[in-house]
N, C-alpha and C. Protein backbone atom coordinates (compact mmCIF):
# COMPACT_ATOMS: atom_id res chain seq x y z
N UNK A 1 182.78 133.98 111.70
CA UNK A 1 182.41 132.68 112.22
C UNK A 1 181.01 132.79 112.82
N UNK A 2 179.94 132.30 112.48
CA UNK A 2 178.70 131.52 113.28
C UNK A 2 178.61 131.59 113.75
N UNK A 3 177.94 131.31 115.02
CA UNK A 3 177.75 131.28 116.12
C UNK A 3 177.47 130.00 116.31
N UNK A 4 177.28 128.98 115.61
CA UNK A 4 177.02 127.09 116.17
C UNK A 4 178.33 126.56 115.44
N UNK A 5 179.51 127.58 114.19
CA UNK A 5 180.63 127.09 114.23
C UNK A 5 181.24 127.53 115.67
N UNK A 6 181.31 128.71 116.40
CA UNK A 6 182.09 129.18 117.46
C UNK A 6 181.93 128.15 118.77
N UNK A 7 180.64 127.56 118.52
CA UNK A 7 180.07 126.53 119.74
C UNK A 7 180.61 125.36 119.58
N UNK A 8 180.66 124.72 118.56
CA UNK A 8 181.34 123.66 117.89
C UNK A 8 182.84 123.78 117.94
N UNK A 9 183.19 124.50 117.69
CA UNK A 9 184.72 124.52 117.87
C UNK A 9 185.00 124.80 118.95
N UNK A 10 184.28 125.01 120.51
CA UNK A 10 184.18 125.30 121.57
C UNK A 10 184.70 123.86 122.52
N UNK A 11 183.57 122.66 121.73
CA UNK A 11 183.03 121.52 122.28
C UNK A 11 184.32 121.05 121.59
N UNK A 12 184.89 121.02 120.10
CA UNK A 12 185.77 120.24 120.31
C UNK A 12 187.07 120.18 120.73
N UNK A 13 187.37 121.52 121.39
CA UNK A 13 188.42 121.85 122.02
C UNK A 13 188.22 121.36 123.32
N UNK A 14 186.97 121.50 123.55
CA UNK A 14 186.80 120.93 125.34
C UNK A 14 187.16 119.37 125.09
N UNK A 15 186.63 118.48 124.20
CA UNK A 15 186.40 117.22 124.01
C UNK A 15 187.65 116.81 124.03
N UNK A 16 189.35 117.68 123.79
CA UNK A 16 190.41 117.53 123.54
C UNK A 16 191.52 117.81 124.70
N UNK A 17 190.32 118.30 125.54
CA UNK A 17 191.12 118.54 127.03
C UNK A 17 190.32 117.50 128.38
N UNK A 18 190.04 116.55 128.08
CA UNK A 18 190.12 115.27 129.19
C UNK A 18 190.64 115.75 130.71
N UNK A 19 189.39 116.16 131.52
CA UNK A 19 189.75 115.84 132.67
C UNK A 19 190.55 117.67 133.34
N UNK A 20 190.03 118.49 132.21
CA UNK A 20 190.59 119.98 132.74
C UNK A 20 189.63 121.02 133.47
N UNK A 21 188.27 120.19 133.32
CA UNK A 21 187.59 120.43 134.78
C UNK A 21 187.15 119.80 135.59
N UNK A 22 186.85 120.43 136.82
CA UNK A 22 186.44 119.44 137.64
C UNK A 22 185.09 119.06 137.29
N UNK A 23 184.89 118.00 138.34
CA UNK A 23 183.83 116.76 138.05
C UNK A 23 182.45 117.93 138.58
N UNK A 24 182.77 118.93 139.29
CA UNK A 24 181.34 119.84 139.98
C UNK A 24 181.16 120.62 138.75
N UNK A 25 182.29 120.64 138.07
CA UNK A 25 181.78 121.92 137.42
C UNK A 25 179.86 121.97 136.33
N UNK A 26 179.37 123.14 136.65
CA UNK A 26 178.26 123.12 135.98
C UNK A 26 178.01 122.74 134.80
N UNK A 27 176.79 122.06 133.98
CA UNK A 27 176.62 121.85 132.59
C UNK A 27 176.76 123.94 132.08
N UNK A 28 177.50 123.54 131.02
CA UNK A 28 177.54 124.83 130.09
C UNK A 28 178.75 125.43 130.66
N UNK A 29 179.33 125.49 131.70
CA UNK A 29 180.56 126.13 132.04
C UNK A 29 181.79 126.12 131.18
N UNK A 30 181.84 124.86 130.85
CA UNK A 30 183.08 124.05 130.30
C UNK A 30 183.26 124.94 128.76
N UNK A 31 181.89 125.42 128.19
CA UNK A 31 181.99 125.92 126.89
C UNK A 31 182.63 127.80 126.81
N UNK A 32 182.73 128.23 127.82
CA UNK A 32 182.63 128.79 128.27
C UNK A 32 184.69 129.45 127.64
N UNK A 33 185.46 128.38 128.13
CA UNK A 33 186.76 128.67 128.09
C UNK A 33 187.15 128.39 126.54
N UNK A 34 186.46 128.26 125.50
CA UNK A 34 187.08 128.19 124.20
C UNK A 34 186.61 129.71 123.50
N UNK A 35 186.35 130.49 124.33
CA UNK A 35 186.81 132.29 124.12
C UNK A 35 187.30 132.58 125.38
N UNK A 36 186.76 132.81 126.51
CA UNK A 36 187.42 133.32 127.88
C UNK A 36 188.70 133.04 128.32
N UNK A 37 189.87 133.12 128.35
CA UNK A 37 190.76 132.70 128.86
C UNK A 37 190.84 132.30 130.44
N UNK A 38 191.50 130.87 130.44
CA UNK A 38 191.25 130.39 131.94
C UNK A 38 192.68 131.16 132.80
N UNK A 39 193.97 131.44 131.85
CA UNK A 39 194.76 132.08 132.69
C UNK A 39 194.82 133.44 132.78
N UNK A 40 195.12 134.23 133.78
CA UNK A 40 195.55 135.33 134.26
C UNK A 40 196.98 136.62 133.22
N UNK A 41 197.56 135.51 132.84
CA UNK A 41 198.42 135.75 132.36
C UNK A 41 198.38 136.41 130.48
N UNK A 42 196.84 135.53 130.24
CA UNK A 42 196.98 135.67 128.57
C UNK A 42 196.01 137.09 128.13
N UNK A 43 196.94 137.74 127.11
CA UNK A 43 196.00 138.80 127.22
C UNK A 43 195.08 138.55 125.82
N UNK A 44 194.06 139.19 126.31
CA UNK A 44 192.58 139.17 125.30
C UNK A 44 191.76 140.42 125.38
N UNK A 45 191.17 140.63 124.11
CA UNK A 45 189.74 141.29 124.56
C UNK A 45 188.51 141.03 125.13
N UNK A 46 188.94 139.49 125.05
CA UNK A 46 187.40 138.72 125.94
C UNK A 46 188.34 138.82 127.29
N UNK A 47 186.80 139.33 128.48
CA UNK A 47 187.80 138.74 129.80
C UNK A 47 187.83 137.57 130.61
N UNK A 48 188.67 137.69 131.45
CA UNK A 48 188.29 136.06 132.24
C UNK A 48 187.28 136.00 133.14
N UNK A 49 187.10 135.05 132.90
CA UNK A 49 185.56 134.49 134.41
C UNK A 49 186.23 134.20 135.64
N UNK A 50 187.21 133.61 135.80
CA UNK A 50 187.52 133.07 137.00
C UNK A 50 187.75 133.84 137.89
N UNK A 51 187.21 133.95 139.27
CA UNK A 51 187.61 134.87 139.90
C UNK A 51 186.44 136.40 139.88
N UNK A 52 185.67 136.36 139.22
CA UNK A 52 184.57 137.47 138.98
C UNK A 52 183.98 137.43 139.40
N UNK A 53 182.89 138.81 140.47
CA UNK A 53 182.01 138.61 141.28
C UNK A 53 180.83 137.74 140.53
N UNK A 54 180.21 137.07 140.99
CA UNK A 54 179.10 135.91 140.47
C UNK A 54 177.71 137.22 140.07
N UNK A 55 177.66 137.78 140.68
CA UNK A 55 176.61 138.94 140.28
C UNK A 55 176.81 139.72 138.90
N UNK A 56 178.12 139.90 138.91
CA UNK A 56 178.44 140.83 137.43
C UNK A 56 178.21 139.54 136.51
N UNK A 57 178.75 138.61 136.46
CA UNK A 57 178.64 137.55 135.41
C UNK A 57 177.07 137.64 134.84
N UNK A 58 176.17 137.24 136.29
CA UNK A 58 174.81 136.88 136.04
C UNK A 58 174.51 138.45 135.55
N UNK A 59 174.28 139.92 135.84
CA UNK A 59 174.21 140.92 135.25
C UNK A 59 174.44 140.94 133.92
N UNK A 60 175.79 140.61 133.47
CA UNK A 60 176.05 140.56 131.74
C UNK A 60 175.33 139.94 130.91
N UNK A 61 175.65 138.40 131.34
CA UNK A 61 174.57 136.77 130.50
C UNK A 61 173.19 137.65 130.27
N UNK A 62 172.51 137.78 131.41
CA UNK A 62 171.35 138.61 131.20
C UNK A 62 170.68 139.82 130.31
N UNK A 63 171.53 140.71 130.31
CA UNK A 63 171.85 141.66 129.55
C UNK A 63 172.41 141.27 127.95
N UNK A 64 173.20 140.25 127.97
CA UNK A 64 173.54 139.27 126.47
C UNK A 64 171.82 138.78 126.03
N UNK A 65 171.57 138.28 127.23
CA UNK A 65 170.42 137.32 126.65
C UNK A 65 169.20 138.29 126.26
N UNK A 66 168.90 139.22 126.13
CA UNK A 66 167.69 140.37 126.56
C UNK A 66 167.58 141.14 125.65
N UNK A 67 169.73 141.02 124.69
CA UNK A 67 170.34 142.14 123.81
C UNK A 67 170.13 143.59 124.22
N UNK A 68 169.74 143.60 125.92
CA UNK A 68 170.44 144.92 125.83
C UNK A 68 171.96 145.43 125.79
N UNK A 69 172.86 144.37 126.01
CA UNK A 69 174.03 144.57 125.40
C UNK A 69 174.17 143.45 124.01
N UNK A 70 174.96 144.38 123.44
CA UNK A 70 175.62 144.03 121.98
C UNK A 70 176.59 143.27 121.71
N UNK A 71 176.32 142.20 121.22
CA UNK A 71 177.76 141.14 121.22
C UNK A 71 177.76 140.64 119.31
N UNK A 72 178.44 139.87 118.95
CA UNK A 72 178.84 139.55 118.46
C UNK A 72 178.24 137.90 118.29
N UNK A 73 178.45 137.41 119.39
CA UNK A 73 178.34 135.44 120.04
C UNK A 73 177.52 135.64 121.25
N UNK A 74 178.07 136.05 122.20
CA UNK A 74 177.50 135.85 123.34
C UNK A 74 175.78 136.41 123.34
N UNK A 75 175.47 137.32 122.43
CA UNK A 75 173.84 137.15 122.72
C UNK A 75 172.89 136.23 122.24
N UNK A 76 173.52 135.31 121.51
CA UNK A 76 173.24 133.96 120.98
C UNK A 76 173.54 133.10 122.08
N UNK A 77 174.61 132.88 122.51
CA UNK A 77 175.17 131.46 123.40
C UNK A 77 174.04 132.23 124.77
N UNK A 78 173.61 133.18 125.35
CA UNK A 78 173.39 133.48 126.43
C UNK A 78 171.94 133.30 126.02
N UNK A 79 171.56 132.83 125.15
CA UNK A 79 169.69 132.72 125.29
C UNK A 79 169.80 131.26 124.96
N UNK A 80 170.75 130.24 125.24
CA UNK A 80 170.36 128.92 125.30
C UNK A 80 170.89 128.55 126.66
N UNK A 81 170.60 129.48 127.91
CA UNK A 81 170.71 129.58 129.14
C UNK A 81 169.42 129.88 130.43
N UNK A 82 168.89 128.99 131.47
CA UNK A 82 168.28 129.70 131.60
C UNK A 82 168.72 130.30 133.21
N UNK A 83 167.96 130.90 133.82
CA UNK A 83 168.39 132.00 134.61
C UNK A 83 169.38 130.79 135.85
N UNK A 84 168.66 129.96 136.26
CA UNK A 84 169.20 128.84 136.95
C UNK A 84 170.91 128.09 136.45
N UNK A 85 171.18 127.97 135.37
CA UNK A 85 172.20 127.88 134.82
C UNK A 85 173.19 129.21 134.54
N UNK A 86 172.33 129.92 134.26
CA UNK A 86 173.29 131.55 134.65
C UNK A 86 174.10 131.62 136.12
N UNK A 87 173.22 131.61 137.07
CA UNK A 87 173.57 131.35 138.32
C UNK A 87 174.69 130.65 138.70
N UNK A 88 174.40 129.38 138.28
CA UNK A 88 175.00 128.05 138.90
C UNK A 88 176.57 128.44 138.15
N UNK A 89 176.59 128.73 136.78
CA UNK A 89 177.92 128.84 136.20
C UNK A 89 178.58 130.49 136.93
N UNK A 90 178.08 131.46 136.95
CA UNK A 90 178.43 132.53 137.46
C UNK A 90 179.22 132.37 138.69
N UNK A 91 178.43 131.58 139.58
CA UNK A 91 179.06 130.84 141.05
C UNK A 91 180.16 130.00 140.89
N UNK A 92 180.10 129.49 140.10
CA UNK A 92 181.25 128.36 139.78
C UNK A 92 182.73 129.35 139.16
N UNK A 93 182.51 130.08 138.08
CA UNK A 93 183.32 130.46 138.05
C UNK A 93 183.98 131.78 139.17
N UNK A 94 182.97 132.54 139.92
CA UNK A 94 183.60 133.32 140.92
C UNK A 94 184.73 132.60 142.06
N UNK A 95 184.48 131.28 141.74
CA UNK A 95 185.11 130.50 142.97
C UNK A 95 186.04 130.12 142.27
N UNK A 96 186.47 130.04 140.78
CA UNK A 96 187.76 130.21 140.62
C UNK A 96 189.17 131.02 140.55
N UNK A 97 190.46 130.45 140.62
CA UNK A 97 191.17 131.75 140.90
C UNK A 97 192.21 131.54 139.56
């Protein structure tokens, strides 16, 4: 899969969940949960955000975006980010549980 099919099928899964985040949540966050799992419970090889120190998040994205780490998607989705939106979503999701 692409990387603007993986984004796309991201958006229309979000577009299909009405109202499953909150109204603060950051632009770009929301795309975020059509790989990451939002529960605790589901197991994956991707991990969850919620709940993650906001520093490691912003450390990784960065490291995605830079390709000093190796991905697959995420060093694509992480360079249509900029450091300010790294932030803001990193924070947002550390404050979830």
């Amino acid at each position: 899969m692409t990387a603007a099919r993986a984004i796309a099928a991201a958006a229309l899964l979000l577009a299909a969940l009405p109202g499953a985040f909150a109204a603060d949540t950051p632009p770009g966050a929301t795309s975020c949960s059509g790989c990451h799992p939002a529960n605790a419970g589901v197991e994956s090889a991707v991990p969850r955000l919620a709940g993650r120190n906001a520093a490691e998040i912003v450390a990784q994205m960065k490291a995605f975006r830079s390709g000093e780490r190796q991905a697959t998607v995420m060093d694509k989705i992480a360079k249509g980010f900029s450091d300010a939106e790294i932030e803001a979503i990193a924070a947002w999701y550390a404050e979830q549980h």
